[in-house]
N, C-alpha and C. Protein backbone atom coordinates (compact mmCIF):
# COMPACT_ATOMS: atom_id res chain seq x y z
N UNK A 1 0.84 -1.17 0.00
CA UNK A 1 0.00 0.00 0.00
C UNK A 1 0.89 1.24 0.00
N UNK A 2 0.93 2.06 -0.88
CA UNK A 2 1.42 2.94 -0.98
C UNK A 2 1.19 4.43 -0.05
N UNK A 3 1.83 5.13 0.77
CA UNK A 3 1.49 5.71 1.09
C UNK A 3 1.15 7.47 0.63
N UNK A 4 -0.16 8.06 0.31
CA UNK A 4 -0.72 8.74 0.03
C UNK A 4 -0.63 10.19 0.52
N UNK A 5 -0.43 11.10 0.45
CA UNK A 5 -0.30 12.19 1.10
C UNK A 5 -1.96 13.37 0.67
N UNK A 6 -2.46 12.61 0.69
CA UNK A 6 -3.95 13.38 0.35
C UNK A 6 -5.09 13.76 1.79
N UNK A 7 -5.14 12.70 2.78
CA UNK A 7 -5.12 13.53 3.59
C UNK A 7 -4.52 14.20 4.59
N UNK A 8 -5.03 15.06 5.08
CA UNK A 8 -4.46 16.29 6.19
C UNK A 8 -3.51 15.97 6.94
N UNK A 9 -3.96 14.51 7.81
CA UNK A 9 -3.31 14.12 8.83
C UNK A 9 -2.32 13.32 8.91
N UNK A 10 -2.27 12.86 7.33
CA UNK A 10 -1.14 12.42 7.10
C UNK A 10 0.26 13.57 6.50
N UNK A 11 -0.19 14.58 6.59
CA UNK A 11 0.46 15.48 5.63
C UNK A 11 1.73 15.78 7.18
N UNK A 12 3.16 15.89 6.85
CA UNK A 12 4.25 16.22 7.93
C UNK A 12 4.54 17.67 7.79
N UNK A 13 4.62 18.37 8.48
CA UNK A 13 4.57 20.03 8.49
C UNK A 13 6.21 19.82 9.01
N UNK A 14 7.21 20.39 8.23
CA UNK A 14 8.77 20.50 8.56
C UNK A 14 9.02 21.09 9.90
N UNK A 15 9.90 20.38 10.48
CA UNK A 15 10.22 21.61 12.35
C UNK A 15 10.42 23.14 12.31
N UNK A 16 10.81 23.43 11.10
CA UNK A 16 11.15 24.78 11.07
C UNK A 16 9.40 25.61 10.64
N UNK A 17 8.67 25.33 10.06
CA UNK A 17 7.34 25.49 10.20
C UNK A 17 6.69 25.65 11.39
N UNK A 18 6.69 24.49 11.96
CA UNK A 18 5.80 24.45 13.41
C UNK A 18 6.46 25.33 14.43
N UNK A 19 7.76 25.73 14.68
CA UNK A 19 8.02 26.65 15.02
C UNK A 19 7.82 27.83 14.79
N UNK A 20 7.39 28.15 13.53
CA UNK A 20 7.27 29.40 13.29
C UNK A 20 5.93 30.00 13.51
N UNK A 21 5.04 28.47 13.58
CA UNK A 21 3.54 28.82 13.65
C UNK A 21 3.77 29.18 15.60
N UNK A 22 4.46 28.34 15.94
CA UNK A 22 4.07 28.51 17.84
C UNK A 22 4.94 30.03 18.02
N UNK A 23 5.90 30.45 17.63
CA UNK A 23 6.33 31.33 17.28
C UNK A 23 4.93 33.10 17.72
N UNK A 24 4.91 32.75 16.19
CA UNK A 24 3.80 33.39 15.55
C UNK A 24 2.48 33.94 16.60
N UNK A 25 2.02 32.56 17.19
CA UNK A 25 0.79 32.63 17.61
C UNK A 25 1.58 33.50 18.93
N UNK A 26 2.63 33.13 19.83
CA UNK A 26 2.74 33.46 21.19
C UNK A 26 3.44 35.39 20.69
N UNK A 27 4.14 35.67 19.89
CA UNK A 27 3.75 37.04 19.52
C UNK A 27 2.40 37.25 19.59
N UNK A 28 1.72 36.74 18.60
CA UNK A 28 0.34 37.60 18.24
C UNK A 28 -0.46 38.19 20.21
N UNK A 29 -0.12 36.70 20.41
CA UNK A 29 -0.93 36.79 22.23
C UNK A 29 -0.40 37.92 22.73
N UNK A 30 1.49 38.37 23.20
CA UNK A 30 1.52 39.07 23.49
C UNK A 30 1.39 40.89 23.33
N UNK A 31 1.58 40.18 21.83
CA UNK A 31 1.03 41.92 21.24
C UNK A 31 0.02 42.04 21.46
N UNK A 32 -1.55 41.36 21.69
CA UNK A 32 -2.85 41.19 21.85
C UNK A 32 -2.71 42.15 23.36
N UNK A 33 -2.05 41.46 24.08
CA UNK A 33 -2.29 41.85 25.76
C UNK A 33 -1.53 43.25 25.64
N UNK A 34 0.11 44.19 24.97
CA UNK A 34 0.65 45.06 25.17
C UNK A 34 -0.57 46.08 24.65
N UNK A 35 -1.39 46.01 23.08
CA UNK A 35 -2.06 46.65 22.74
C UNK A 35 -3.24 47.27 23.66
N UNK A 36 -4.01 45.83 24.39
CA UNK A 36 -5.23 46.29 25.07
C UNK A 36 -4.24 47.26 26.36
N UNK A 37 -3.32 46.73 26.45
CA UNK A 37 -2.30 47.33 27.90
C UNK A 37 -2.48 49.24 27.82
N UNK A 38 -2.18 49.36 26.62
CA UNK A 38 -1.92 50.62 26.49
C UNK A 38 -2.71 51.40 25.66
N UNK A 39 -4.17 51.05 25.75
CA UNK A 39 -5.05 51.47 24.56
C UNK A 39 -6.42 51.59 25.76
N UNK A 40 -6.21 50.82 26.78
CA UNK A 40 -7.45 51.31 27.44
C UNK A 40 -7.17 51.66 28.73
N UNK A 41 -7.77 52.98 29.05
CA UNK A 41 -7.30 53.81 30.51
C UNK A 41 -8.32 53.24 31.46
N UNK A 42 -7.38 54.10 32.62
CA UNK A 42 -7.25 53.36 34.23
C UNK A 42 -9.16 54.27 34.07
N UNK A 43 -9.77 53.49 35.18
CA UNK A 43 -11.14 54.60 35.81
C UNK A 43 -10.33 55.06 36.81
N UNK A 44 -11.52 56.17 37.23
CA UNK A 44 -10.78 57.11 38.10
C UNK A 44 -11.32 56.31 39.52
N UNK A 45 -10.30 56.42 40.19
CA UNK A 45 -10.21 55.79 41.62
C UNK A 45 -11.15 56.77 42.11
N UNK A 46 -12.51 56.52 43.09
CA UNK A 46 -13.16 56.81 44.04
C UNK A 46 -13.14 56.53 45.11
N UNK A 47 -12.33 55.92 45.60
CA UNK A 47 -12.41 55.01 47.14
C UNK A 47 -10.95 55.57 47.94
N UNK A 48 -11.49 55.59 49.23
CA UNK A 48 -10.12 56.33 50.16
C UNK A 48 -11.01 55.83 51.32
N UNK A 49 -10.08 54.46 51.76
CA UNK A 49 -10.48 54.03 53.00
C UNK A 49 -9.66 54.38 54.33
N UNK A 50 -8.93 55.34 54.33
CA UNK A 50 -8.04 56.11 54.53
C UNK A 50 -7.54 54.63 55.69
N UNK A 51 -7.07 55.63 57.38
CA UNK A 51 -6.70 54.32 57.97
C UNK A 51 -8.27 52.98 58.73
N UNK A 52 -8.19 52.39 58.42
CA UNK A 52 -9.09 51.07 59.25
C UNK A 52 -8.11 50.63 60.48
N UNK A 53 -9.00 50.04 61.39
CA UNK A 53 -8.65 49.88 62.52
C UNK A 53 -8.42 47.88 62.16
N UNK A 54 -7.68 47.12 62.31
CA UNK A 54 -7.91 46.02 62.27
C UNK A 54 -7.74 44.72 63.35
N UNK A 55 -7.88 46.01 64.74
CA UNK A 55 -7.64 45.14 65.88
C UNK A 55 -9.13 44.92 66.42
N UNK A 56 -9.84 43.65 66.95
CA UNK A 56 -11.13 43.52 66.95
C UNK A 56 -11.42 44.40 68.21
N UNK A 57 -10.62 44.48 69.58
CA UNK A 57 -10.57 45.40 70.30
C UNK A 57 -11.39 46.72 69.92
N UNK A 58 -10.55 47.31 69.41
CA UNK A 58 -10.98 48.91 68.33
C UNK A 58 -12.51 48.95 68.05
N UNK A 59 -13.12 48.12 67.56
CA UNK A 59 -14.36 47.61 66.59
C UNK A 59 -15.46 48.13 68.33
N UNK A 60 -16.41 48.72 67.58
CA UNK A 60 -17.16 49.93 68.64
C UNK A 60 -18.53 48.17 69.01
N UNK A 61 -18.31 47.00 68.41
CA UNK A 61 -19.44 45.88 68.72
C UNK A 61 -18.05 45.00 69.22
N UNK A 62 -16.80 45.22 69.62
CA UNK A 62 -16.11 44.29 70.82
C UNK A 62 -16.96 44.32 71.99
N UNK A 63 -16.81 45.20 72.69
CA UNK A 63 -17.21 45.68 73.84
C UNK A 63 -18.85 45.91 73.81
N UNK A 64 -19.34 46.50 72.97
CA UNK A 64 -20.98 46.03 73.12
C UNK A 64 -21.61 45.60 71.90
N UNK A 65 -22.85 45.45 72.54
CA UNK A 65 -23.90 44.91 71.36
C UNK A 65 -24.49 45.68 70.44
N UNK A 66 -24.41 44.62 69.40
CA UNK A 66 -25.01 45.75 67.97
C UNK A 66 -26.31 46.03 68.61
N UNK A 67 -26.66 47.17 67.60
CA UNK A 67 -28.13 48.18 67.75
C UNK A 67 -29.44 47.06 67.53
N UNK A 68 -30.28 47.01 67.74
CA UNK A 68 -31.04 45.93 67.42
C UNK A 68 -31.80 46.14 66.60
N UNK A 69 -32.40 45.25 65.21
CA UNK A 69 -32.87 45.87 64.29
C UNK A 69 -33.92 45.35 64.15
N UNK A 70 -35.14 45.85 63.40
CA UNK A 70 -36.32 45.66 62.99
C UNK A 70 -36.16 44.12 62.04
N UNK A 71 -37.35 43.65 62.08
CA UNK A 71 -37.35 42.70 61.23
C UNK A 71 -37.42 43.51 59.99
N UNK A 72 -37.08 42.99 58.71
CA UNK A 72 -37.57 43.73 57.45
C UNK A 72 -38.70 43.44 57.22
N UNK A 73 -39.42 43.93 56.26
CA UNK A 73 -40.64 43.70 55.75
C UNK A 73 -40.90 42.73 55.03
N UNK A 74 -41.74 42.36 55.10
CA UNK A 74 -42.16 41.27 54.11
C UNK A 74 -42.34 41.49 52.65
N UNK A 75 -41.94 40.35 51.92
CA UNK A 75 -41.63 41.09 50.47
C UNK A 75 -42.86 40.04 49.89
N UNK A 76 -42.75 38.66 50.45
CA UNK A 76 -44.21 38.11 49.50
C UNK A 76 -45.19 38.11 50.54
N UNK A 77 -46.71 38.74 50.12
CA UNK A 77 -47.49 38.49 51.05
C UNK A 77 -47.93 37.01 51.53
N UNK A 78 -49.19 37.24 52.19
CA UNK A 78 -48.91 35.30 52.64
C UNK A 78 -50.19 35.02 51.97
N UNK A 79 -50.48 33.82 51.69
CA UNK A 79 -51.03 32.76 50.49
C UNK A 79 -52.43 32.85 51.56
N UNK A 80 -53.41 33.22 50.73
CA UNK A 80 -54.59 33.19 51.09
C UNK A 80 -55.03 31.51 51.85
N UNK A 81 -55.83 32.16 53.09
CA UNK A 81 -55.66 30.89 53.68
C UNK A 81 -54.83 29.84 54.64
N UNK A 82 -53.49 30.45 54.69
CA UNK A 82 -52.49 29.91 55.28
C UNK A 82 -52.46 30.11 56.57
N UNK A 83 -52.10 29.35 57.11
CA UNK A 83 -51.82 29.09 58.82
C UNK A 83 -50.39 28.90 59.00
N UNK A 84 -49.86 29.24 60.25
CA UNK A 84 -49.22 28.34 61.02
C UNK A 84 -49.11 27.35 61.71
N UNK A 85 -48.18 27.15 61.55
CA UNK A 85 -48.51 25.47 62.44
C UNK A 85 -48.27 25.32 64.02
N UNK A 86 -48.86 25.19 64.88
CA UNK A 86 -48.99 25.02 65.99
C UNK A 86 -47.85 24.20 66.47
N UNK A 87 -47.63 24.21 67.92
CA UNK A 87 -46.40 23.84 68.11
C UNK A 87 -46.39 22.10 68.01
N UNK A 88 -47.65 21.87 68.94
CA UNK A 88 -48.41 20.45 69.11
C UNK A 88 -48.03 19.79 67.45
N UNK A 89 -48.47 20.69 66.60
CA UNK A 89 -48.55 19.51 65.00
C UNK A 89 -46.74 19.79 64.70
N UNK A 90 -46.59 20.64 65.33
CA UNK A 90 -44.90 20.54 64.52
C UNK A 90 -44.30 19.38 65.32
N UNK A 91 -44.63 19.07 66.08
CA UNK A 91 -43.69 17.90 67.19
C UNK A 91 -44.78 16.78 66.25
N UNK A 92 -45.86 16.53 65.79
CA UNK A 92 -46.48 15.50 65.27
C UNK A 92 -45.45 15.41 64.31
N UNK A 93 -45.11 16.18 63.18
CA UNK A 93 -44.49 16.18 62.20
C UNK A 93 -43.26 15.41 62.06
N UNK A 94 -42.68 15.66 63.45
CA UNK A 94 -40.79 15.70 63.19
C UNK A 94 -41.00 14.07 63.67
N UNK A 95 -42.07 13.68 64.76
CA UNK A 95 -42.17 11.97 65.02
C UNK A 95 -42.57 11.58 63.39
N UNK A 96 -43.27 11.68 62.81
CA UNK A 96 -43.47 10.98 61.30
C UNK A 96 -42.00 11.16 60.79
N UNK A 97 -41.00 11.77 60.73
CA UNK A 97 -39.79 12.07 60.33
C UNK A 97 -38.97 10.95 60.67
């Protein structure tokens, strides 16, 4: 059987080729990254956390308790009809469990 060079995968690409392609591609990448590097500007810094304290000591809820807060509001109302469950059926519940 003769061997055929018709398809692709048989086809041998010379060393000096394939180098030039890995070559090639790892330029293209880094010119890719120098271009975006120097083609798109900084945003303007808004933030100045000037000094933070990072000893838990310092922290004004070491020494006491946070403020106490409201529950939030309810965001879905409740389903027409609905109950709670009594304490009696919740202990029924957790024995079926």
């Amino acid at each position: 059987m003769s061997e055929s060079k018709w398809f692709g995968e048989e086809k041998i690409i010379p060393d000096a080729w394939s180098w030039a392609i890995l070559v090639l591609l790892s330029l293209g990448l880094v010119g890719w990254g120098v271009l975006v590097y120097y083609t798109v500007e900084d945003g303007p810094r808004a933030w100045d956390y000037r000094k933070l304290p990072d000893i838990p000591g310092e922290s004004a809820y070491g020494t006491h308790l946070p403020p106490r807060t409201l529950q939030p509001p309810r965001q879905i109302p409740k389903l027409p009809g609905a109950r709670p469950l009594q304490p009696e059926e919740m202990s029924i519940q957790e024995k079926r469990l």
